[in-house]
N, C-alpha and C. Protein backbone atom coordinates (compact mmCIF):
# COMPACT_ATOMS: atom_id res chain seq x y z
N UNK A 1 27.55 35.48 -25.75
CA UNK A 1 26.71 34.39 -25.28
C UNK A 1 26.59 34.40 -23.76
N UNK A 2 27.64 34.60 -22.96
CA UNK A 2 27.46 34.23 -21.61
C UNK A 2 27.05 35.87 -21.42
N UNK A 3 27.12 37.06 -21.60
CA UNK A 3 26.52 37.96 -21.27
C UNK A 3 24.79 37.84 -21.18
N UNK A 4 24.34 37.26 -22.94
CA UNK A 4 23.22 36.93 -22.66
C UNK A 4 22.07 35.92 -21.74
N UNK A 5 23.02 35.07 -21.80
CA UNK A 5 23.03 33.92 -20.34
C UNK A 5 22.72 34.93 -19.08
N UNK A 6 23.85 35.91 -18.73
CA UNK A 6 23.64 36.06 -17.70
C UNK A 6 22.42 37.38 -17.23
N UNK A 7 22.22 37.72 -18.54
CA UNK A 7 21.20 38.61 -18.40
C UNK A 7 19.55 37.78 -17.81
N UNK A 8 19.73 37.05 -18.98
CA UNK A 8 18.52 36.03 -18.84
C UNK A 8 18.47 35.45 -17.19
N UNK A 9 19.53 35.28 -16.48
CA UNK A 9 19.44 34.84 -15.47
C UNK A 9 18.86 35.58 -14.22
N UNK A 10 19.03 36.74 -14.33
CA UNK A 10 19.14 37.99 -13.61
C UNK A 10 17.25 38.34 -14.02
N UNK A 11 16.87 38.00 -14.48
CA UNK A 11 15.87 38.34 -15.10
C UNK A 11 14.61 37.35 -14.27
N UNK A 12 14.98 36.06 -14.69
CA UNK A 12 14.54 34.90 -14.60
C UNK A 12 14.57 34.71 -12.86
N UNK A 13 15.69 35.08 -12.23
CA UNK A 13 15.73 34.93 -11.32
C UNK A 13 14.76 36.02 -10.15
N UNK A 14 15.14 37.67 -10.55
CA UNK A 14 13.82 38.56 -10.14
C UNK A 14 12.73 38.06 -10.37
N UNK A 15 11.81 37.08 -11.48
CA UNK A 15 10.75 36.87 -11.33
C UNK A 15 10.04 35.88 -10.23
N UNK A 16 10.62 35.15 -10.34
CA UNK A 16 10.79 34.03 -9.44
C UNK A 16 10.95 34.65 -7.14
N UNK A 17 11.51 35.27 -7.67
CA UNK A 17 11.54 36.11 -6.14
C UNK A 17 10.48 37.07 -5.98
N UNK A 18 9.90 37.64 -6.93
CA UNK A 18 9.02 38.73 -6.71
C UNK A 18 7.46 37.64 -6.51
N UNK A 19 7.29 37.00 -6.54
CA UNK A 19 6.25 35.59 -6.68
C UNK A 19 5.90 35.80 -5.08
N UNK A 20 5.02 36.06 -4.62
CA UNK A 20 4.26 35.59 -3.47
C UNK A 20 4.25 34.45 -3.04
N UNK A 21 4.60 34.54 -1.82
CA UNK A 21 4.85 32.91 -1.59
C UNK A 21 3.43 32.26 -0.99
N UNK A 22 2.39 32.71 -1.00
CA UNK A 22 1.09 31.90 -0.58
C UNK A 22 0.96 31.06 -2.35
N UNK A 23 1.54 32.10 -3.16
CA UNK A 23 1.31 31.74 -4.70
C UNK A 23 2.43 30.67 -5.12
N UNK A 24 3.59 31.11 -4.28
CA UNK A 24 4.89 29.46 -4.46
C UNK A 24 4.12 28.67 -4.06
N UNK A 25 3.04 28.47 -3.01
CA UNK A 25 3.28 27.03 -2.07
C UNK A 25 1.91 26.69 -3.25
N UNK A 26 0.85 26.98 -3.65
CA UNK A 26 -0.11 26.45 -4.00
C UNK A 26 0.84 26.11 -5.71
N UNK A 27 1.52 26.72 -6.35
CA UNK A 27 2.10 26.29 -7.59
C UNK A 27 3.16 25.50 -7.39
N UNK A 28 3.66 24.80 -5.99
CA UNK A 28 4.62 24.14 -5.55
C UNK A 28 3.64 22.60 -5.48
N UNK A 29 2.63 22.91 -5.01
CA UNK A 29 1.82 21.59 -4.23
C UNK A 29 1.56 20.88 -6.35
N UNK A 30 1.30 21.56 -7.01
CA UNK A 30 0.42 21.45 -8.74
C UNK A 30 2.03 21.16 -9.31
N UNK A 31 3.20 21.29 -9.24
CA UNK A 31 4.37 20.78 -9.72
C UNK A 31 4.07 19.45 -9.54
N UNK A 32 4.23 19.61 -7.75
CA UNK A 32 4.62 17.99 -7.27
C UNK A 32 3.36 16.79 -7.81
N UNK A 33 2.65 17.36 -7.85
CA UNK A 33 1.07 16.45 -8.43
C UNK A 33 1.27 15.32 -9.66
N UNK A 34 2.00 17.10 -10.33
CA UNK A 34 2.44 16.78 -12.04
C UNK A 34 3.78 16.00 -12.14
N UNK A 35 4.33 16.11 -11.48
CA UNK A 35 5.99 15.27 -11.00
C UNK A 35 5.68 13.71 -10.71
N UNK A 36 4.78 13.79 -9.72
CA UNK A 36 4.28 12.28 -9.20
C UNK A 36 3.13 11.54 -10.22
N UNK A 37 2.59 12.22 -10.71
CA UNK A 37 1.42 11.58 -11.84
C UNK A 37 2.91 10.98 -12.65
N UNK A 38 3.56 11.81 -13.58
CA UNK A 38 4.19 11.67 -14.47
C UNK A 38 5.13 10.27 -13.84
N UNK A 39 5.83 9.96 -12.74
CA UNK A 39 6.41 8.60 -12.42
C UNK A 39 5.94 8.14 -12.41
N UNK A 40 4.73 8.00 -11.55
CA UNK A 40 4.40 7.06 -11.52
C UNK A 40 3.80 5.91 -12.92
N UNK A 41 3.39 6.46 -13.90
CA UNK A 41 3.75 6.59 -15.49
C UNK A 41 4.60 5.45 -16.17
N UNK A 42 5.82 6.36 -15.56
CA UNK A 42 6.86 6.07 -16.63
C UNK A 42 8.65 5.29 -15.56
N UNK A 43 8.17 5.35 -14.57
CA UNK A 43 9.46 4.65 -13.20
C UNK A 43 8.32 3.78 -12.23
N UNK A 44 9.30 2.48 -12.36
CA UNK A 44 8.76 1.59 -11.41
C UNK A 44 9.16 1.74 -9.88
N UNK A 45 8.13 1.01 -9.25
CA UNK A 45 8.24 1.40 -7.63
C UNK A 45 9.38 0.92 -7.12
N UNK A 46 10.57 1.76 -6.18
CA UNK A 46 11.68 1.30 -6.07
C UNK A 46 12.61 1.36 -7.23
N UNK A 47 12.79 2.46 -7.88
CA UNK A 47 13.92 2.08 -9.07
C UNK A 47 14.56 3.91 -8.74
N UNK A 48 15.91 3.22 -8.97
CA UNK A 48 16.27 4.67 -8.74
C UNK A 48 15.80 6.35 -9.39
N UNK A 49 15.95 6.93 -8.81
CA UNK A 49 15.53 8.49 -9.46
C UNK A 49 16.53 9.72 -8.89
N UNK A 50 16.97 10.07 -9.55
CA UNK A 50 17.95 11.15 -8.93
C UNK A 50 17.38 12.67 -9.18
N UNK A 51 17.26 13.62 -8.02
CA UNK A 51 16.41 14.36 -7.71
C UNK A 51 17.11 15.66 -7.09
N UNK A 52 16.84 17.04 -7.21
CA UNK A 52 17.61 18.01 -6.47
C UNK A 52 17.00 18.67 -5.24
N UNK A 53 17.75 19.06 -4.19
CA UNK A 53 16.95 19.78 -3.31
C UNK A 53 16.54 21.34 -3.52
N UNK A 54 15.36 21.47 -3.65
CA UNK A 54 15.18 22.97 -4.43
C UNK A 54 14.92 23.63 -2.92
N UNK A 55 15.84 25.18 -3.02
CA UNK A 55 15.80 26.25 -2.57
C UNK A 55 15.25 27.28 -3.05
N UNK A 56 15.05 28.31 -1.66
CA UNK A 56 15.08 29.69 -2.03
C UNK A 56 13.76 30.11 -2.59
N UNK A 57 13.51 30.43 -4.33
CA UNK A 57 12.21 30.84 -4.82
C UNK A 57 12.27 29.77 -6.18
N UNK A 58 12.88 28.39 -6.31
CA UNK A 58 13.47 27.39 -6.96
C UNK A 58 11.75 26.44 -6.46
N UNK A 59 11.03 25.98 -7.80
CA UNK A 59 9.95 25.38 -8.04
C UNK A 59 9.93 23.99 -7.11
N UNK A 60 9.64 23.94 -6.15
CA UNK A 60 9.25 22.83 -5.07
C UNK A 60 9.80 22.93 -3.75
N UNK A 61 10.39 24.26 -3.86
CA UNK A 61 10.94 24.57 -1.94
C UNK A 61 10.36 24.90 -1.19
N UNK A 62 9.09 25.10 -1.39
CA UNK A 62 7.87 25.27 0.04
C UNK A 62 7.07 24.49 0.37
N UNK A 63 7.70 22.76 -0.38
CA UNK A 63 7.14 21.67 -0.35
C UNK A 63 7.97 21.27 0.92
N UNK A 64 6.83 20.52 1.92
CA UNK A 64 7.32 19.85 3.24
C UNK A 64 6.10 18.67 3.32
N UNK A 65 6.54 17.25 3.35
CA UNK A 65 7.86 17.51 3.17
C UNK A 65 8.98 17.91 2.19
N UNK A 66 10.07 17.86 2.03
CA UNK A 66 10.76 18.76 0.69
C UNK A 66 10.66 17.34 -0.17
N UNK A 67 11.03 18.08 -1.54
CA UNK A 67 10.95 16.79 -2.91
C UNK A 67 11.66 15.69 -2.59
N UNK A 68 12.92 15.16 -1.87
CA UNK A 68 13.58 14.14 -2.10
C UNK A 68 13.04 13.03 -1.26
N UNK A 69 12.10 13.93 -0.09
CA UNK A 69 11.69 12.86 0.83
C UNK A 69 10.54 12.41 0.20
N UNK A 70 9.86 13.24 0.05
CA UNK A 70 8.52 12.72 -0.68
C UNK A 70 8.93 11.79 -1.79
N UNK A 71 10.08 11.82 -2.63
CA UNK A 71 10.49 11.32 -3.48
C UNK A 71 10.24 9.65 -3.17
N UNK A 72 11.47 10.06 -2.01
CA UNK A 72 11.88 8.70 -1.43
C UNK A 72 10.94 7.33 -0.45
N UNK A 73 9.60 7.64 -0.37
CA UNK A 73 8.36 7.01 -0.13
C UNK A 73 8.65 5.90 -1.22
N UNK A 74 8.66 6.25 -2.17
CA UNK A 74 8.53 5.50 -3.67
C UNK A 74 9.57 4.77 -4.00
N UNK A 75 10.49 5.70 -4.23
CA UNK A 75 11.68 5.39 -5.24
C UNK A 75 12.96 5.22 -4.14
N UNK A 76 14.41 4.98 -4.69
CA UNK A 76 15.41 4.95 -4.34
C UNK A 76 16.07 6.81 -4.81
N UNK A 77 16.34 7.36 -4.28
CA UNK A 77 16.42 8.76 -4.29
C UNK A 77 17.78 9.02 -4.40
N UNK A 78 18.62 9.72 -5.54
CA UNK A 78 20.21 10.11 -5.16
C UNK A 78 19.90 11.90 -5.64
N UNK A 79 20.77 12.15 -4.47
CA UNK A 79 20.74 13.68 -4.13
C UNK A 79 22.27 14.20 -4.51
N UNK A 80 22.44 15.31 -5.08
CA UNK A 80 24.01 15.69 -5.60
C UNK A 80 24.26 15.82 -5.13
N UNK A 81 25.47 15.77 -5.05
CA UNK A 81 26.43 16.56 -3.81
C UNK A 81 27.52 16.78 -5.04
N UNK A 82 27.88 18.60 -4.25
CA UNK A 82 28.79 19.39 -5.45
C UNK A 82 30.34 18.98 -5.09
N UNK A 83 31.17 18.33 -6.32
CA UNK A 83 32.63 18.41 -5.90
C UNK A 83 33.49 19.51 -6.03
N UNK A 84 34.50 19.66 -5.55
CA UNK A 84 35.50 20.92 -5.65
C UNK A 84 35.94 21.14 -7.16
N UNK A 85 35.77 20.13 -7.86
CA UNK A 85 35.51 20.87 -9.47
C UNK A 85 34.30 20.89 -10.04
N UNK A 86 33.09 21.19 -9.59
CA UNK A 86 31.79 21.27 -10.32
C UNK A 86 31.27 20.42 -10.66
N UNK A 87 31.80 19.39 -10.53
CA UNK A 87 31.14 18.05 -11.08
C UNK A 87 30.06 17.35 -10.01
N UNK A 88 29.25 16.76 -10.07
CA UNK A 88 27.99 16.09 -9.05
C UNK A 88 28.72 15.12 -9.00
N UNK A 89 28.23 14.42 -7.58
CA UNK A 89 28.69 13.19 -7.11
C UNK A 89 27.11 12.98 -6.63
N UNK A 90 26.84 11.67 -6.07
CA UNK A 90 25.21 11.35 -5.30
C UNK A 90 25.34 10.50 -4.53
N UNK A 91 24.09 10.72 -4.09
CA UNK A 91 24.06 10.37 -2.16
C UNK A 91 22.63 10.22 -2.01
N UNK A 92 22.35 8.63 -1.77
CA UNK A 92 20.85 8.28 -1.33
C UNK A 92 20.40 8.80 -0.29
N UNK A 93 19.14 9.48 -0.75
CA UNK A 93 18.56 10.32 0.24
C UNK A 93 17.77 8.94 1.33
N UNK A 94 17.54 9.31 2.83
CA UNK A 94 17.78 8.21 3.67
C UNK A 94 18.32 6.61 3.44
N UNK A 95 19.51 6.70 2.98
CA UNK A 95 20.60 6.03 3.09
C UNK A 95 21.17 5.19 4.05
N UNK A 96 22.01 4.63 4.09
CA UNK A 96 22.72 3.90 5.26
C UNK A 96 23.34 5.18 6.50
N UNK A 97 22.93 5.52 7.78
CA UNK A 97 23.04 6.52 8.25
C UNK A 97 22.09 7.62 8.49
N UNK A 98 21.41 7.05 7.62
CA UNK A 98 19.55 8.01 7.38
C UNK A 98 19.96 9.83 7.87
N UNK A 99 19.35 10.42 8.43
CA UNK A 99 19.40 12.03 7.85
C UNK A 99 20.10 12.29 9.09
N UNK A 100 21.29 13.34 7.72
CA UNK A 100 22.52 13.84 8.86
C UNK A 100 21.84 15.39 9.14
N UNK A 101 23.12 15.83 9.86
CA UNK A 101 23.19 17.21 9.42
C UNK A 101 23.39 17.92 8.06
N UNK A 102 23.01 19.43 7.72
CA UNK A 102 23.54 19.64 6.62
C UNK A 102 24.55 20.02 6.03
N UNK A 103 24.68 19.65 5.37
CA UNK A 103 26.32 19.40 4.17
C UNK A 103 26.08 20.54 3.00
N UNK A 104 27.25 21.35 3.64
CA UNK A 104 27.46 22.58 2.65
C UNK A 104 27.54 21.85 1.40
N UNK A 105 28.45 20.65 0.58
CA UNK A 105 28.62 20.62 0.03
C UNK A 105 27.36 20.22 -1.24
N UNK A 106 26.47 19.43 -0.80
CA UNK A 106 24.93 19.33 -1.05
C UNK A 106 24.53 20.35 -1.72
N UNK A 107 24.03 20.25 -3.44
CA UNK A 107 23.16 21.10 -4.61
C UNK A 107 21.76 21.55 -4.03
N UNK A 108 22.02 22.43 -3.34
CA UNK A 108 20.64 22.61 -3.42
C UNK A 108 20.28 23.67 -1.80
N UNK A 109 19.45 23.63 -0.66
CA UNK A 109 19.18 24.45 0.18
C UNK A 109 20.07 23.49 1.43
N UNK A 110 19.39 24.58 2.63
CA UNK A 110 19.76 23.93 3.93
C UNK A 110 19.57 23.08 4.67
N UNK A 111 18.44 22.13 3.99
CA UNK A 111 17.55 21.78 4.98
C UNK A 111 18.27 20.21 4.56
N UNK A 112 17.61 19.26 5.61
CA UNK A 112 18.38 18.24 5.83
C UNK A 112 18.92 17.54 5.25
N UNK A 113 20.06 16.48 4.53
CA UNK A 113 20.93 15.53 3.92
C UNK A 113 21.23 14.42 4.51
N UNK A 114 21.04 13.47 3.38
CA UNK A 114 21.16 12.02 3.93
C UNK A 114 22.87 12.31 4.64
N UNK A 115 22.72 10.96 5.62
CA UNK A 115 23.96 10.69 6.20
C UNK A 115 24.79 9.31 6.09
N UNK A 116 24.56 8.88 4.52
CA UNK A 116 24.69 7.80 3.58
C UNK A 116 26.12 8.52 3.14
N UNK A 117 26.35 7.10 2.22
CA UNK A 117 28.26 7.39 1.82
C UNK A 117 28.11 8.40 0.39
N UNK A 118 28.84 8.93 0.20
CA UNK A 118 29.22 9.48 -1.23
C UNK A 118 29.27 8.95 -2.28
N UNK A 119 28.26 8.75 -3.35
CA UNK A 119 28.65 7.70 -4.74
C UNK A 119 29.39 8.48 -5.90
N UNK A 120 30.11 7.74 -6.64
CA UNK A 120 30.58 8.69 -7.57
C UNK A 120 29.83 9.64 -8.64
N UNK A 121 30.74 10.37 -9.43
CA UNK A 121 30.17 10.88 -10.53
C UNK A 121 29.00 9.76 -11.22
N UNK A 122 29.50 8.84 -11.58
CA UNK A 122 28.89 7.65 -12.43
C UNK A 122 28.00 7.06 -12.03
N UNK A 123 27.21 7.47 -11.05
CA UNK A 123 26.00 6.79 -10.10
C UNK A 123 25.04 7.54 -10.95
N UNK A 124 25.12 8.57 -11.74
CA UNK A 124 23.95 8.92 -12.57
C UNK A 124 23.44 8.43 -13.46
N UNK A 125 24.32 7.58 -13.58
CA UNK A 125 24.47 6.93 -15.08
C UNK A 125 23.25 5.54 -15.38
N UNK A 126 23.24 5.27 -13.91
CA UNK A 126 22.46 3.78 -14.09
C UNK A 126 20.96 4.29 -13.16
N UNK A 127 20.40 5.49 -13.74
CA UNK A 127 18.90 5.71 -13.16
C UNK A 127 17.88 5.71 -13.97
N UNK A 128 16.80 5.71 -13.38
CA UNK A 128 15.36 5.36 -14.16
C UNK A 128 14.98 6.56 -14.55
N UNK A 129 15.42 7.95 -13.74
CA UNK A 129 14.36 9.13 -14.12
C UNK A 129 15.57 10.39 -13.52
N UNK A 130 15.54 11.47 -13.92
CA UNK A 130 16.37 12.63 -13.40
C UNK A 130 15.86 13.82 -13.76
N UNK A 131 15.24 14.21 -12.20
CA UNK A 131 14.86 15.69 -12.06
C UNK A 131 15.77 16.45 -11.97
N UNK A 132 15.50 18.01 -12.95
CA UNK A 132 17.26 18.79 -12.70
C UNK A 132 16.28 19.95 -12.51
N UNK A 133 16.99 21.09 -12.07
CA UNK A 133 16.68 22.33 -11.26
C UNK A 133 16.90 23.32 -13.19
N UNK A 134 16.21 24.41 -13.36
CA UNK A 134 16.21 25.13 -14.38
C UNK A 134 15.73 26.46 -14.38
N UNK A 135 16.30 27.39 -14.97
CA UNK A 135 15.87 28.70 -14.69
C UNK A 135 14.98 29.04 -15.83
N UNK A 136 15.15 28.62 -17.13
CA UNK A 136 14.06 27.97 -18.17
C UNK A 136 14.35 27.14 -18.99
N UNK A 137 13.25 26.88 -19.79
CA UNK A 137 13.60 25.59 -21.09
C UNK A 137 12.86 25.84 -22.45
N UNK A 138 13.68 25.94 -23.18
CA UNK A 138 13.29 26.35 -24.81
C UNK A 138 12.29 24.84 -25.37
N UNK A 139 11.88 25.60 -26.56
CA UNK A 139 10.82 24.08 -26.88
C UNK A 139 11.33 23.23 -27.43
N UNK A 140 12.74 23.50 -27.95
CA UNK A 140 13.54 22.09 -28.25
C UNK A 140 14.21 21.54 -27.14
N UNK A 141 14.03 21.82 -25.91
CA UNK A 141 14.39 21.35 -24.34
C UNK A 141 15.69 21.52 -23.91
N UNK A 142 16.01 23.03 -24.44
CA UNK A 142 17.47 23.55 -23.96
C UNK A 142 17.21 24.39 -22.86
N UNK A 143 17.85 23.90 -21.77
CA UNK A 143 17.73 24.52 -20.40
C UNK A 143 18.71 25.20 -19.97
N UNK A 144 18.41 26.51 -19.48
CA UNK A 144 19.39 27.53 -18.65
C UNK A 144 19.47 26.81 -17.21
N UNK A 145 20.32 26.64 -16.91
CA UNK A 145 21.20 26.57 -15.54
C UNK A 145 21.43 27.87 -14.55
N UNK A 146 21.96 27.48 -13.37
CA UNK A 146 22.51 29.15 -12.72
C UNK A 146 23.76 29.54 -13.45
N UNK A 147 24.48 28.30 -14.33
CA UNK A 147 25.73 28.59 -14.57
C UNK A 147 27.17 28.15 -14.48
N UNK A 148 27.08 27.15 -13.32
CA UNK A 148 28.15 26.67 -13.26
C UNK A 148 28.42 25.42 -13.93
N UNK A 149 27.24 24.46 -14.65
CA UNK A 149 27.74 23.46 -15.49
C UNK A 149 27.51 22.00 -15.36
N UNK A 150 27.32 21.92 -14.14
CA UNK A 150 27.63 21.09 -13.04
C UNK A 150 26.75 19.97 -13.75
N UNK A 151 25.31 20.15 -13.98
CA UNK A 151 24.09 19.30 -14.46
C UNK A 151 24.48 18.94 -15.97
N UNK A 152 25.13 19.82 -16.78
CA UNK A 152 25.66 19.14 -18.29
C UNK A 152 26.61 18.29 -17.83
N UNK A 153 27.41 18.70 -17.25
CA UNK A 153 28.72 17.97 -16.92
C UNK A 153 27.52 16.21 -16.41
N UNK A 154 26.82 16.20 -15.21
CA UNK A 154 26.47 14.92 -14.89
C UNK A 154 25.03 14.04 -15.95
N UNK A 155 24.51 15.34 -16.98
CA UNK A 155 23.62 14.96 -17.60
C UNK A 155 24.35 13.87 -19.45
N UNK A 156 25.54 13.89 -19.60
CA UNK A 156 26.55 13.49 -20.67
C UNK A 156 26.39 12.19 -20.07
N UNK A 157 26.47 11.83 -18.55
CA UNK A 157 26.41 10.34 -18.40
C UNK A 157 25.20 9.46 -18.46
N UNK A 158 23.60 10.30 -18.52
CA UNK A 158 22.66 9.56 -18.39
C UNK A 158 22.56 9.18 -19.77
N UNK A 159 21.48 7.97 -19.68
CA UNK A 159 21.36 7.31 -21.23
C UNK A 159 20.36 8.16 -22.13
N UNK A 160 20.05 7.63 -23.66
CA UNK A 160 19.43 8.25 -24.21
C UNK A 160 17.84 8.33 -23.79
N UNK A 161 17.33 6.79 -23.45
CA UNK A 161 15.91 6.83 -23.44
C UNK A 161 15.44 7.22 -21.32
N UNK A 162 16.39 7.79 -20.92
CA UNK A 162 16.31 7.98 -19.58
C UNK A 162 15.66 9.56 -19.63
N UNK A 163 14.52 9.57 -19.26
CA UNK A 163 13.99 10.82 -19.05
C UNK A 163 14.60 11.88 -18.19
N UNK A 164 14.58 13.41 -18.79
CA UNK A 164 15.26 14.20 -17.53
C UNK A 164 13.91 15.35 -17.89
N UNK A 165 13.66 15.87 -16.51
CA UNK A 165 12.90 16.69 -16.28
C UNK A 165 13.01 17.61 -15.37
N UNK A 166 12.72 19.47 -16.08
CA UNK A 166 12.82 20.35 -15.50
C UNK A 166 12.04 20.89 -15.07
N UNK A 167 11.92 21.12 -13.21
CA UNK A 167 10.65 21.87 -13.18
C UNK A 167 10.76 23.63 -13.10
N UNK A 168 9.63 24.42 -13.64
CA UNK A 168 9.57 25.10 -13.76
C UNK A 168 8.47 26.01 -13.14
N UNK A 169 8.28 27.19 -13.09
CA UNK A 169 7.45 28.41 -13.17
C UNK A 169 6.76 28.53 -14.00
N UNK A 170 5.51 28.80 -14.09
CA UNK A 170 4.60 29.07 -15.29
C UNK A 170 5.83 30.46 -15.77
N UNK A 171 5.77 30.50 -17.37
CA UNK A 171 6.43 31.35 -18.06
C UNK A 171 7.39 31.02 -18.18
N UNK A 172 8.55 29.97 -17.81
CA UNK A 172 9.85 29.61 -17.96
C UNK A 172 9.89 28.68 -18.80
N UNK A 173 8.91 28.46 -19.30
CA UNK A 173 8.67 27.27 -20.95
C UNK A 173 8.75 27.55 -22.05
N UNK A 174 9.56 27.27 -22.84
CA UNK A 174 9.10 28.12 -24.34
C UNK A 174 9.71 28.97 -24.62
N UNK A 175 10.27 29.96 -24.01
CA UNK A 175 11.43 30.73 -24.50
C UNK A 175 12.94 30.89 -24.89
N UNK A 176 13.32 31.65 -25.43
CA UNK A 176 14.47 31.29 -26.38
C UNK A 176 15.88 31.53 -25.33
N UNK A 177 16.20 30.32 -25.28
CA UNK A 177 17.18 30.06 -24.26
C UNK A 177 18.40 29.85 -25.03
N UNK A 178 19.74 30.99 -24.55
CA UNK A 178 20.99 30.93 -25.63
C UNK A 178 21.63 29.54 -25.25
N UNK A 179 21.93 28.93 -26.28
CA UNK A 179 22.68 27.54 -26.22
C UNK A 179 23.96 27.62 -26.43
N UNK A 180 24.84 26.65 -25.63
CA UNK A 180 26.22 26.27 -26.64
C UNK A 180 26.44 24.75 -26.72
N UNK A 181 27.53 24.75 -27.16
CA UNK A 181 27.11 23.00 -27.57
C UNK A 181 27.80 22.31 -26.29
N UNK A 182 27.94 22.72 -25.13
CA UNK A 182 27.87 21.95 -24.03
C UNK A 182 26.84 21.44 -23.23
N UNK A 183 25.83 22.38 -23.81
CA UNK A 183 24.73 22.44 -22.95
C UNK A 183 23.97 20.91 -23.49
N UNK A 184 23.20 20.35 -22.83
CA UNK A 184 22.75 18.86 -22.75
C UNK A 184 20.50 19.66 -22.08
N UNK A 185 20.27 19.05 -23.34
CA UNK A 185 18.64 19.14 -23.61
C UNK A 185 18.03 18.38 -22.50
N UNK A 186 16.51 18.63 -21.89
CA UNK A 186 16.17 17.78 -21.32
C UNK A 186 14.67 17.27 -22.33
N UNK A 187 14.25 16.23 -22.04
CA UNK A 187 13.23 15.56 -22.65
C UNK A 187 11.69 16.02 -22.07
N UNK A 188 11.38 16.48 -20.72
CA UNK A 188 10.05 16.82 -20.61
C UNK A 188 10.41 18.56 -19.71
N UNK A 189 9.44 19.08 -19.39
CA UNK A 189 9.04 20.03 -18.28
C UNK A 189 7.83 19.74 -17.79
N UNK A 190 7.98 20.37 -16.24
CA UNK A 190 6.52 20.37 -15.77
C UNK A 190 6.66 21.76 -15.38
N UNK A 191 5.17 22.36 -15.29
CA UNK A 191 5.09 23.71 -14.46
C UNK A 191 3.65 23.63 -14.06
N UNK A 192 3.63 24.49 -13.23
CA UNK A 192 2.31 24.61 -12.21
C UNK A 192 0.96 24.25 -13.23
N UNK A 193 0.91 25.53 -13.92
CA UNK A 193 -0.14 25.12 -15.20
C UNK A 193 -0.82 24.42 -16.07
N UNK A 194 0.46 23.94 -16.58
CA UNK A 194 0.30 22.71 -17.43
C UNK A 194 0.60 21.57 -17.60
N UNK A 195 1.36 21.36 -16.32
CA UNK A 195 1.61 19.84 -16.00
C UNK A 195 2.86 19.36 -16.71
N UNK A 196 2.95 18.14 -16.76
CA UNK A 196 4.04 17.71 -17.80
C UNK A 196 3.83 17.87 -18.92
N UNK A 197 5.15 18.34 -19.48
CA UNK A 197 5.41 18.54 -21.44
C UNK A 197 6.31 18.03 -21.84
N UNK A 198 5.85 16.34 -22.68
CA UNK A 198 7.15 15.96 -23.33
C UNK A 198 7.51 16.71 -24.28
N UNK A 199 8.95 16.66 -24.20
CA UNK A 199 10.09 17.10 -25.72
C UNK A 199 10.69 16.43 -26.28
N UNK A 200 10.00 14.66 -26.33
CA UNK A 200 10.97 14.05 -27.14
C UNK A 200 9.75 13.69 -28.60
């Protein structure tokens, strides 16, 4: 299982890098469209949303401003921050302290982090909406991770009717993603193409 995991990853991940980035930023701008149609939807103005900072060749990182700020216009925004055992902790993005420097310890790229206090694990627990980072998602809404866990581990605390959504790459939808029973489903995807896809 984790061989095939990690094949899939290795895979998933070359595609995603080989992507032209004039072609990231215009399928980055058609995520966020489909991201913001879809809240505005289904999360009221001002209600929390917990959100990741996407890096690298990761579906919304050539968005500037980046997702949490744009997020945070709207909503109340909590950003992970990784603990020394894998587990997420969160941190309102412009917070009490508004934007620090960046914090290695922060899920996600380099670029700036609130300079707000640390909330616990259990701050996930009481949100309206949760965007998670995915390398793909099967059509019963089982999502590959990079691997370390971190998002099952904090996705066990959100509730049932609390939406979680993965954004994706056109082609990272729909395919057969190896499961184990740790792994925790998400309810919609969006990708450049086709916008949001519920899975419940």
């Amino acid at each position: 299982m984790q061989e095939a995991k990690a094949a899939a990853r290795r895979h998933l991940l070359e595609a995603r890098k080989a992507m032209p980035g004039e072609q990231r930023g215009y399928a980055d701008l058609a995520t966020w469209k489909a991201l913001r149609d879809f809240l505005i939807e289904v999360v009221d103005e001002g209600a929390v949303v917990a959100a990741y900072r996407p890096f690298g060749a990761e579906p919304g990182a050539a968005l500037e401003p980046e997702l949490p700020e744009r997020l945070a216009v709207v909503y109340k925004v909590l950003e992970p921050v990784l603990l020394p055992d894998k587990d997420l902790a969160w941190r309102e993005v412009g917070g009490p302290g508004g934007q620090g420097e960046p914090d290695e310890n922060s899920v996600g790229g380099d670029g700036p982090t609130p300079g707000g206090a640390v909330l616990g694990p259990d701050a996930v627990a009481h949100v309206a909406a949760v965007i998670v980072p995915g390398l793909a998602v099967s059509n019963d809404g089982i999502r590959l991770g990079r691997g370390g866990g971190s998002y099952d581990r904090a996705l066990a605390r959100v509730g049932p009717d609390v939406p979680v959504v993965a954004l994706l790459r056109d082609g990272e939808f729909g395919i057969a993603v190896p499961a184990e029973p740790h792994d925790r489903a998400v309810t919609g995807v969006i990708t450049p193409a086709k916008g949001f896809t519920s899975l419940r």
